[in-house]
Structure formats: C-alpha cells, structure tokens
PDB file of N, CA and C in Angstrom:
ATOM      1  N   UNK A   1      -3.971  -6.857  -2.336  1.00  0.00           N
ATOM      2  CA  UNK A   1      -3.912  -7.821  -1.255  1.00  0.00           C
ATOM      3  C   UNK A   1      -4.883  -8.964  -1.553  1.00  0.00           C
ATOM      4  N   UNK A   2      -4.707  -9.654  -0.783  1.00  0.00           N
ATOM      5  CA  UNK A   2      -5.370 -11.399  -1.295  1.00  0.00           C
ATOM      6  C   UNK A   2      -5.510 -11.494   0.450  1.00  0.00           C
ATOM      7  N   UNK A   3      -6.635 -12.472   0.500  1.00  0.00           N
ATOM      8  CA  UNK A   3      -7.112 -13.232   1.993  1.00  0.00           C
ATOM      9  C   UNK A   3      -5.736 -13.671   2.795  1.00  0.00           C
ATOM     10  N   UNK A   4      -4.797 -14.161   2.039  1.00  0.00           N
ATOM     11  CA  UNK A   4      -3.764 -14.411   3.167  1.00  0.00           C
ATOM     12  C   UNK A   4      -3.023 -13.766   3.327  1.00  0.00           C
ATOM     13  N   UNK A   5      -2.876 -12.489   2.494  1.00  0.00           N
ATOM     14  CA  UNK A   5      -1.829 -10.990   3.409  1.00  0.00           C
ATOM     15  C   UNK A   5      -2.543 -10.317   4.076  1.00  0.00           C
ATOM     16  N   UNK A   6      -4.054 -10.121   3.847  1.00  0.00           N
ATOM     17  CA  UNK A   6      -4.793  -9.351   4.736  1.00  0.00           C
ATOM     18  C   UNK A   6      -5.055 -10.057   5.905  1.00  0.00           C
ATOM     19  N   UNK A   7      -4.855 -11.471   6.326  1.00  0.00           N
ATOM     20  CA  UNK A   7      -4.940 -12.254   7.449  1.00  0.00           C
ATOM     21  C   UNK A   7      -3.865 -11.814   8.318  1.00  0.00           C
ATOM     22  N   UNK A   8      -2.349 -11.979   7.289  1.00  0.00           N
ATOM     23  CA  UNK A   8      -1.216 -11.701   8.178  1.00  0.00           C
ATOM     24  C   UNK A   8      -1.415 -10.185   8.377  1.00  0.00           C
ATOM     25  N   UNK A   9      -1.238  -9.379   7.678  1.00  0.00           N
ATOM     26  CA  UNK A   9      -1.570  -8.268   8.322  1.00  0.00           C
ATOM     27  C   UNK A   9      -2.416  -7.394   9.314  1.00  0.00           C
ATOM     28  N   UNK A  10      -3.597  -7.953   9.189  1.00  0.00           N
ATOM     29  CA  UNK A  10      -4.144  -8.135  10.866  1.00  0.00           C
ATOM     30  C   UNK A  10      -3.426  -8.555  11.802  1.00  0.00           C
ATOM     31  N   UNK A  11      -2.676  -9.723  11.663  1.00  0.00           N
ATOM     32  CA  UNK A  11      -2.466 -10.214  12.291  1.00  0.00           C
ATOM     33  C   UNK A  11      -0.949  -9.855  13.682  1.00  0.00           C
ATOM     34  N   UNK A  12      -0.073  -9.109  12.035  1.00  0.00           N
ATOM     35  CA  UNK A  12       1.419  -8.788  12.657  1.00  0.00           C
ATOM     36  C   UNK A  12       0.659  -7.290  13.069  1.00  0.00           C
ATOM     37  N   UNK A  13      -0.015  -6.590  12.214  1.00  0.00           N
ATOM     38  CA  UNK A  13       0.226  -5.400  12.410  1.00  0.00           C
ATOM     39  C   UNK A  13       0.916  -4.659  11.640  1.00  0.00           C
ATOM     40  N   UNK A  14       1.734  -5.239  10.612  1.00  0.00           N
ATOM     41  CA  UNK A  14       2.465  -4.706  10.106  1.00  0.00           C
ATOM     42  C   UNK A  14       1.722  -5.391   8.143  1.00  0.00           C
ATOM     43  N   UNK A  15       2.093  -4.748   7.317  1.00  0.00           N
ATOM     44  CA  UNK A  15       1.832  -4.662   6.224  1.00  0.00           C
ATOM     45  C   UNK A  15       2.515  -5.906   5.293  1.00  0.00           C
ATOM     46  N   UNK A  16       1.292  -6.689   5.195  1.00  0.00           N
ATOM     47  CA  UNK A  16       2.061  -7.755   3.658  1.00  0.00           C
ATOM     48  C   UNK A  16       1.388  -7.836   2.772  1.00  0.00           C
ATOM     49  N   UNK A  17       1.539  -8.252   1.230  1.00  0.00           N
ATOM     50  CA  UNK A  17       0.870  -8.106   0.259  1.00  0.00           C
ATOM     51  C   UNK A  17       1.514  -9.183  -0.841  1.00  0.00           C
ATOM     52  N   UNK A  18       0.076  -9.677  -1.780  1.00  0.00           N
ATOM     53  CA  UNK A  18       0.366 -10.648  -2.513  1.00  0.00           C
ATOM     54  C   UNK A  18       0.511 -10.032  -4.093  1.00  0.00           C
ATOM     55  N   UNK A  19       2.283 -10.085  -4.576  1.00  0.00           N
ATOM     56  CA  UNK A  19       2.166  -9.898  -6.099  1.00  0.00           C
ATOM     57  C   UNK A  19       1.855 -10.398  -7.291  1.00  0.00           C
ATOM     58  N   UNK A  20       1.060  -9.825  -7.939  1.00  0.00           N
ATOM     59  CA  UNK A  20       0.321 -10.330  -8.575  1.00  0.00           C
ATOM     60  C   UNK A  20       1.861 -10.619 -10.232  1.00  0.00           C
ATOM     61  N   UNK A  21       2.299  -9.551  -9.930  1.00  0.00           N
ATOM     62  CA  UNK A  21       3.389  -9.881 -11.391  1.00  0.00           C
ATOM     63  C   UNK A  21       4.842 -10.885 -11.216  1.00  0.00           C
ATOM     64  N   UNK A  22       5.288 -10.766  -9.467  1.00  0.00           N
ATOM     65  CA  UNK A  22       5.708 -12.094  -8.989  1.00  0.00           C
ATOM     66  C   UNK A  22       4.827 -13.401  -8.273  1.00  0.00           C
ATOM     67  N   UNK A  23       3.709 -13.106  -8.635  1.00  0.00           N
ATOM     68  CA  UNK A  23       3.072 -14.529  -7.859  1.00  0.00           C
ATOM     69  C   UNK A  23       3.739 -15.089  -6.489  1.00  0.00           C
ATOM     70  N   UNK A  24       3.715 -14.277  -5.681  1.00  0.00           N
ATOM     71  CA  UNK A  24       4.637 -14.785  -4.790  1.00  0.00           C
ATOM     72  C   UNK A  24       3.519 -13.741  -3.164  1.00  0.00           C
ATOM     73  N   UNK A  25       3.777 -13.841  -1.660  1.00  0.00           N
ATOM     74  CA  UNK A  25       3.380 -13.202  -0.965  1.00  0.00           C
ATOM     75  C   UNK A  25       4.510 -12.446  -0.527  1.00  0.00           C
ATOM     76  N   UNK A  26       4.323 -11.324   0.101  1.00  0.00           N
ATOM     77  CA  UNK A  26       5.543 -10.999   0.674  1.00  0.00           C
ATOM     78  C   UNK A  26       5.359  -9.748   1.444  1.00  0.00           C
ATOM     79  N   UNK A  27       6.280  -9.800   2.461  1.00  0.00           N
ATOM     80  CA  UNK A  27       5.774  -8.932   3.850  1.00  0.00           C
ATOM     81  C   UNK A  27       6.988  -7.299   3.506  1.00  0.00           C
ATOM     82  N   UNK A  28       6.467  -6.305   3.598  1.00  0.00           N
ATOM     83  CA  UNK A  28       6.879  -5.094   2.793  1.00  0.00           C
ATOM     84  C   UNK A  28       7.857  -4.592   4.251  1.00  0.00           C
ATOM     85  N   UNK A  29       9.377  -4.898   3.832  1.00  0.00           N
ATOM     86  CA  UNK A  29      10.277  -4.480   4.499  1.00  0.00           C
ATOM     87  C   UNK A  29      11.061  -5.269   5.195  1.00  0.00           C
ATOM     88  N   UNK A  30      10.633  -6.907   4.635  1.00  0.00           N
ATOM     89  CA  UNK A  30      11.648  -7.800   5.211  1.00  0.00           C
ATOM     90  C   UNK A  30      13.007  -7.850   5.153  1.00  0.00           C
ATOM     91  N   UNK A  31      13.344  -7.563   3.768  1.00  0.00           N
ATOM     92  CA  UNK A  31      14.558  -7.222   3.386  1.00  0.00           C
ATOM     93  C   UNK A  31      15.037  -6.087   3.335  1.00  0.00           C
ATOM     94  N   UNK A  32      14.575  -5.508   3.142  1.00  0.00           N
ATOM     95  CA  UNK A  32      15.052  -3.746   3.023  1.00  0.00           C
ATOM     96  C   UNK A  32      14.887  -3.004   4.318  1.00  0.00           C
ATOM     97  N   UNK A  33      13.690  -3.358   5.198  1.00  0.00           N
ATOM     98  CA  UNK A  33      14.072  -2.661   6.463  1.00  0.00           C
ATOM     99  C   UNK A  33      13.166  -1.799   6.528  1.00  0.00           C
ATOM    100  N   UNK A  34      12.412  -1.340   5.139  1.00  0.00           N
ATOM    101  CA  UNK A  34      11.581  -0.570   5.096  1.00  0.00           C
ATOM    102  C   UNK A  34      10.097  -0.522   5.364  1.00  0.00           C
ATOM    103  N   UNK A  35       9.952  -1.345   6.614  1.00  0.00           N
ATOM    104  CA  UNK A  35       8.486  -1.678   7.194  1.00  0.00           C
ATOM    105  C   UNK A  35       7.052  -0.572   7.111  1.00  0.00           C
ATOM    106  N   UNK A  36       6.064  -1.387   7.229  1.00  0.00           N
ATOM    107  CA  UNK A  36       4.525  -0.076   7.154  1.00  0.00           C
ATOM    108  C   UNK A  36       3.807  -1.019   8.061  1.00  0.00           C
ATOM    109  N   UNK A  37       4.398  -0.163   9.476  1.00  0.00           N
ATOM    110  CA  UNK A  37       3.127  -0.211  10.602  1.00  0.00           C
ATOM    111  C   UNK A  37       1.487   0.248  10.172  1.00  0.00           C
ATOM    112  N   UNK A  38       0.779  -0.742  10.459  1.00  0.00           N
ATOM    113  CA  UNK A  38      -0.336  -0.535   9.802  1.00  0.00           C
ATOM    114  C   UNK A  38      -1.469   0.330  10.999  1.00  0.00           C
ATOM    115  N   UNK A  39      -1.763   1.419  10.917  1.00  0.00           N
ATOM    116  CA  UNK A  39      -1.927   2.044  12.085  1.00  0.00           C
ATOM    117  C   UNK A  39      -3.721   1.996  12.112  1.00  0.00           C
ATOM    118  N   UNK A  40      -4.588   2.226  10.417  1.00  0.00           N
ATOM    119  CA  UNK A  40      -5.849   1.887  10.306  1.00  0.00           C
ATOM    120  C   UNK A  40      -5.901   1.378   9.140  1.00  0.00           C
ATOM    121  N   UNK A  41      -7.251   0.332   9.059  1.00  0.00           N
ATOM    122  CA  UNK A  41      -7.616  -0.019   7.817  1.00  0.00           C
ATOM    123  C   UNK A  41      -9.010   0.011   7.346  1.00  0.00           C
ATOM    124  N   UNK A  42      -9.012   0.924   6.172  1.00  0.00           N
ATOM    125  CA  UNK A  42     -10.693   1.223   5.951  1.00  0.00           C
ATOM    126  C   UNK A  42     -10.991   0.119   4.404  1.00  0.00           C
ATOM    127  N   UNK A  43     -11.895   0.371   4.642  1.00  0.00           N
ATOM    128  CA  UNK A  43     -12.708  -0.628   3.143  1.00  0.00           C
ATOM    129  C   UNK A  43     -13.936   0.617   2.186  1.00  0.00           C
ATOM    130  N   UNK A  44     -13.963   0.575   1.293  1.00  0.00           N
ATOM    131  CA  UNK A  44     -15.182   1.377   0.718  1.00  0.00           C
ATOM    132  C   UNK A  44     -16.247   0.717   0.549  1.00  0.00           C
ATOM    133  N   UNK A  45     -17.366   1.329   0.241  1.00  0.00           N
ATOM    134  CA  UNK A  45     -18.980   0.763   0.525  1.00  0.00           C
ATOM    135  C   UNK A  45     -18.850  -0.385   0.315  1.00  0.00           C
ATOM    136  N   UNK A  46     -19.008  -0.829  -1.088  1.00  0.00           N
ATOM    137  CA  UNK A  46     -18.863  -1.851  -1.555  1.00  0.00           C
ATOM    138  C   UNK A  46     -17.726  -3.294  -1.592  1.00  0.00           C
ATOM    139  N   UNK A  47     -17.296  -2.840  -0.388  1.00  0.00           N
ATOM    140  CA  UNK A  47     -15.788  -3.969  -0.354  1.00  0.00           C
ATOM    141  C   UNK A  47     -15.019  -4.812  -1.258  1.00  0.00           C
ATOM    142  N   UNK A  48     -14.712  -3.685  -2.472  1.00  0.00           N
ATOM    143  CA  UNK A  48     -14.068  -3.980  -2.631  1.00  0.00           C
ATOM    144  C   UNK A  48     -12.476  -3.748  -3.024  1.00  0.00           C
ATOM    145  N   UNK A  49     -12.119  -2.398  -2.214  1.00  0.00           N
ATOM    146  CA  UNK A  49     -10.844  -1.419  -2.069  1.00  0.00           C
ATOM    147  C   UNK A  49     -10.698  -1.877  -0.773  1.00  0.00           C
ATOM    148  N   UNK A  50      -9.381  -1.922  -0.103  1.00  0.00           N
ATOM    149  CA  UNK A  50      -8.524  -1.737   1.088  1.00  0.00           C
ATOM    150  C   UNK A  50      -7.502  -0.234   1.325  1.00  0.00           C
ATOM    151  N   UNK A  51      -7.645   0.641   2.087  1.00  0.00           N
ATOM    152  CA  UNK A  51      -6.944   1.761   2.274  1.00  0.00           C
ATOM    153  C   UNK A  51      -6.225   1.903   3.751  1.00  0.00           C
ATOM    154  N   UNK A  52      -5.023   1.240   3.210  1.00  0.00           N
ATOM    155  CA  UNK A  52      -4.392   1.239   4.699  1.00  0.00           C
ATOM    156  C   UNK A  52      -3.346   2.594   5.031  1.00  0.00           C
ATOM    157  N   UNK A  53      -3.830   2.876   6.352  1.00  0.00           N
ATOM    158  CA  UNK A  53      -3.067   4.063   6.666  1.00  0.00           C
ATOM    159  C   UNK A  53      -1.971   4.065   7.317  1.00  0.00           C
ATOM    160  N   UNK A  54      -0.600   3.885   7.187  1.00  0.00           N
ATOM    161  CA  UNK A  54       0.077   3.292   8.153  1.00  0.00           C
ATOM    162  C   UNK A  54       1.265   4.194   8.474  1.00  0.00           C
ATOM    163  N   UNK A  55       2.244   3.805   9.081  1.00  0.00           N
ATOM    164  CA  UNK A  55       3.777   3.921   9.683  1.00  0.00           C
ATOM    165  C   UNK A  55       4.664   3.986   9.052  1.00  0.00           C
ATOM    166  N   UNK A  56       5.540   4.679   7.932  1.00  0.00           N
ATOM    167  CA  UNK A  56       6.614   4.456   7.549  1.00  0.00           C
ATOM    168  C   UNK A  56       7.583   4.359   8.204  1.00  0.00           C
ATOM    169  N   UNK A  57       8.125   3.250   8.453  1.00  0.00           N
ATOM    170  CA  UNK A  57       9.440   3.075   8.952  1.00  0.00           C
ATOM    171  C   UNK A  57      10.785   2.936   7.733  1.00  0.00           C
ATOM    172  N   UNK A  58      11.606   3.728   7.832  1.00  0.00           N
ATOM    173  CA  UNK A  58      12.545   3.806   6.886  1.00  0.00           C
ATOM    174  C   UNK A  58      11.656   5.017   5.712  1.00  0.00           C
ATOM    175  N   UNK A  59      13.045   5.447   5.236  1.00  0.00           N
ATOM    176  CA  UNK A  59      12.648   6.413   4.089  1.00  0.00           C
ATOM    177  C   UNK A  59      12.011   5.861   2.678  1.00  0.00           C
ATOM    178  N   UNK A  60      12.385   4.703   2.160  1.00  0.00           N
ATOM    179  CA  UNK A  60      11.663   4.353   1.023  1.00  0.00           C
ATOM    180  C   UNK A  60      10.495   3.711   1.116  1.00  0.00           C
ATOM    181  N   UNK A  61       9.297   3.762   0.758  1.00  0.00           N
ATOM    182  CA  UNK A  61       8.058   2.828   0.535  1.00  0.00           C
ATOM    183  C   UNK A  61       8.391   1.739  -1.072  1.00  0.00           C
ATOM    184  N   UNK A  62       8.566   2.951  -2.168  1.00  0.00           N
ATOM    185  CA  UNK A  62       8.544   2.813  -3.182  1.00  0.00           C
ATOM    186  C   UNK A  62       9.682   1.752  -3.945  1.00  0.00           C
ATOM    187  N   UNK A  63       9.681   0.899  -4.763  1.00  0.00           N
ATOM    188  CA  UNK A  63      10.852  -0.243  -5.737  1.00  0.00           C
ATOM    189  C   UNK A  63      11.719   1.013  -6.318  1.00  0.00           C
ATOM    190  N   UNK A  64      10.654   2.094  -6.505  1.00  0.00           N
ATOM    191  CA  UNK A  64      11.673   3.078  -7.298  1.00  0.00           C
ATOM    192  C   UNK A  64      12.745   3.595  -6.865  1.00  0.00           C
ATOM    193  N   UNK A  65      12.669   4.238  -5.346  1.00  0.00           N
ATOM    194  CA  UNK A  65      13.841   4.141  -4.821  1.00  0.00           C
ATOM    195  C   UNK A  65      12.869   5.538  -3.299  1.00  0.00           C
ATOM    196  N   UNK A  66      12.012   5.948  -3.836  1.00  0.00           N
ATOM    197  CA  UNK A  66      11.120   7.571  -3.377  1.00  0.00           C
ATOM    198  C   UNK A  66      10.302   6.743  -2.240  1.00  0.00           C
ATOM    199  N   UNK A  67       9.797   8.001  -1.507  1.00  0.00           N
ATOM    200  CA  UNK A  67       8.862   7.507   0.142  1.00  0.00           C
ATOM    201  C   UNK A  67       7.443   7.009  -0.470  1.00  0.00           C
ATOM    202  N   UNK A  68       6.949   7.371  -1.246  1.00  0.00           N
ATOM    203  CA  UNK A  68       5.985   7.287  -2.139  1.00  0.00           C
ATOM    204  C   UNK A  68       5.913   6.510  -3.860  1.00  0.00           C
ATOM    205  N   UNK A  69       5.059   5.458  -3.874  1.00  0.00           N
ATOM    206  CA  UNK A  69       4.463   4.928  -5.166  1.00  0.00           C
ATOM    207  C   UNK A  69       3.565   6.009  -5.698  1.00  0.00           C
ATOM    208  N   UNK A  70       3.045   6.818  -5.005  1.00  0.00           N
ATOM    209  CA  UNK A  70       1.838   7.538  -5.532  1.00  0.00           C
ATOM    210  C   UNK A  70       2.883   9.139  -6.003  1.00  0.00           C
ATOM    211  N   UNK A  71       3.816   9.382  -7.343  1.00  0.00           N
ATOM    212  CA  UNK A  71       4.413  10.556  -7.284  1.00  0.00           C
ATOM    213  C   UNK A  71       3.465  11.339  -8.703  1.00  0.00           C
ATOM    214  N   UNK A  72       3.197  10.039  -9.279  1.00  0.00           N
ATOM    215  CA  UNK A  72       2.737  10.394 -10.820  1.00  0.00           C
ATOM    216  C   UNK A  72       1.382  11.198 -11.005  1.00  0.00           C
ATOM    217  N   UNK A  73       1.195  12.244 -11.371  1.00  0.00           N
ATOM    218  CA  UNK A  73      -0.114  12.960 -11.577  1.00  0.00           C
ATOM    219  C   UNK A  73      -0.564  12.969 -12.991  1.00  0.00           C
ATOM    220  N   UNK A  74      -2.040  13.123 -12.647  1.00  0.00           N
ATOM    221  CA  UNK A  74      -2.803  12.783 -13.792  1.00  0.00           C
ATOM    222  C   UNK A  74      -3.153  14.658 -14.506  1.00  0.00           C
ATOM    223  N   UNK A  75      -3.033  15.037 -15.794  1.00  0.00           N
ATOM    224  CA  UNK A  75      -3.671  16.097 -16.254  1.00  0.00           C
ATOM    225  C   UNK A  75      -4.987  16.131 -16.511  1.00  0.00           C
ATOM    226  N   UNK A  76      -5.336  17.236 -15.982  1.00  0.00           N
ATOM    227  CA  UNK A  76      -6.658  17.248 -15.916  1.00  0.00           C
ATOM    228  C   UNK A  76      -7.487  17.865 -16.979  1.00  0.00           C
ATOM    229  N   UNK A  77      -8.017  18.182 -17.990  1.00  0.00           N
ATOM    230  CA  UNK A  77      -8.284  19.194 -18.911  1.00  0.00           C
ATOM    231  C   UNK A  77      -9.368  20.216 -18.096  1.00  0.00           C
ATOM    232  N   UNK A  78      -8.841  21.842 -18.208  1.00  0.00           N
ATOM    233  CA  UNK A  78      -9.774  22.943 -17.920  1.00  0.00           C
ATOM    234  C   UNK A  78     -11.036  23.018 -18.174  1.00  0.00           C
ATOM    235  N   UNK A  79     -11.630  23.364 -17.203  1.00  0.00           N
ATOM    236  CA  UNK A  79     -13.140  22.990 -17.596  1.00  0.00           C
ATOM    237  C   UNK A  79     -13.719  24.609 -17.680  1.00  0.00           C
ATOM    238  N   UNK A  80     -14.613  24.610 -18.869  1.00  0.00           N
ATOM    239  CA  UNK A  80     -15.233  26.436 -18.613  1.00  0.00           C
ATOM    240  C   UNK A  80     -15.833  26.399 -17.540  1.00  0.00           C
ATOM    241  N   UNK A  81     -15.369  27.955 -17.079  1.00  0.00           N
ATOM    242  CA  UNK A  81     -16.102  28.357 -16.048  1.00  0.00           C
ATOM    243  C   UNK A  81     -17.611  28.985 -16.600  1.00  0.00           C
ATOM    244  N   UNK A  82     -18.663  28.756 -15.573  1.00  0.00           N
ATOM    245  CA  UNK A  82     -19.907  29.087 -15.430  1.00  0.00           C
ATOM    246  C   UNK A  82     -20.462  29.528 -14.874  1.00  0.00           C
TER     247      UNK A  82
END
C-alpha cells in the first residue's frame, strides 16, 4: 500500500492498494465483486508493515483463482532436539 490507498481505505472502509508491477491504484473487488471489508488495521513497532484484518466478501481474494494469496509454505529444516 502507498499513502493514497491507505487514505482511501480508511476512508471507504473497504480495501485498496497500489501495484507496484501495474503502476496503477486499484480498489480490490471492483470488478470481480470480490471486496475486503476492512474490519482492523494494525502496524508493527517500527511502521513499517500494514496487517489488515478484514471481510471476505465473495470466495476469491487471490489473481490465482483460491480465497487465499498466502497457500505457499516454506520448508523448514529439522532442528536437533536438546
């Protein structure tokens, strides 16, 4: 997010965000229907993360087609026990 989606999004309530690989702003579910009521928004110590907790409206979040961007997991390597 950039200063002027986090403005509008305060503002509607609802979730917009600026792409960085289309250079463009854009409000998440204009077209598709697939809106994110923005229900809280936290910041970490240092401000500079946004973690918004919101509303799915409609089944997809994701371009991929899934409710979720976040499906991909990371391997972890076993650590000895001690």
């Amino acid at each position: 997010m950039n200063k002027k989606s986090i403005e509008k999004t305060l503002a509607t309530g609802e979730a917009h965000y600026w792409s960085r690989s289309r250079s463009e702003f854009w409000h998440k579910g204009a077209t598709s229907g697939h809106i994110q009521k923005v229900k809280q928004i936290f910041y970490d110590c240092d401000a500079d993360t946004i973690l918004l907790k919101i509303e799915q409206i409609g089944e997809i979040a994701c371009h991929t087609g899934v409710r979720s961007c976040f499906f991909n997991s990371v391997a972890l390597p076993l650590r000895a026990m001690q």
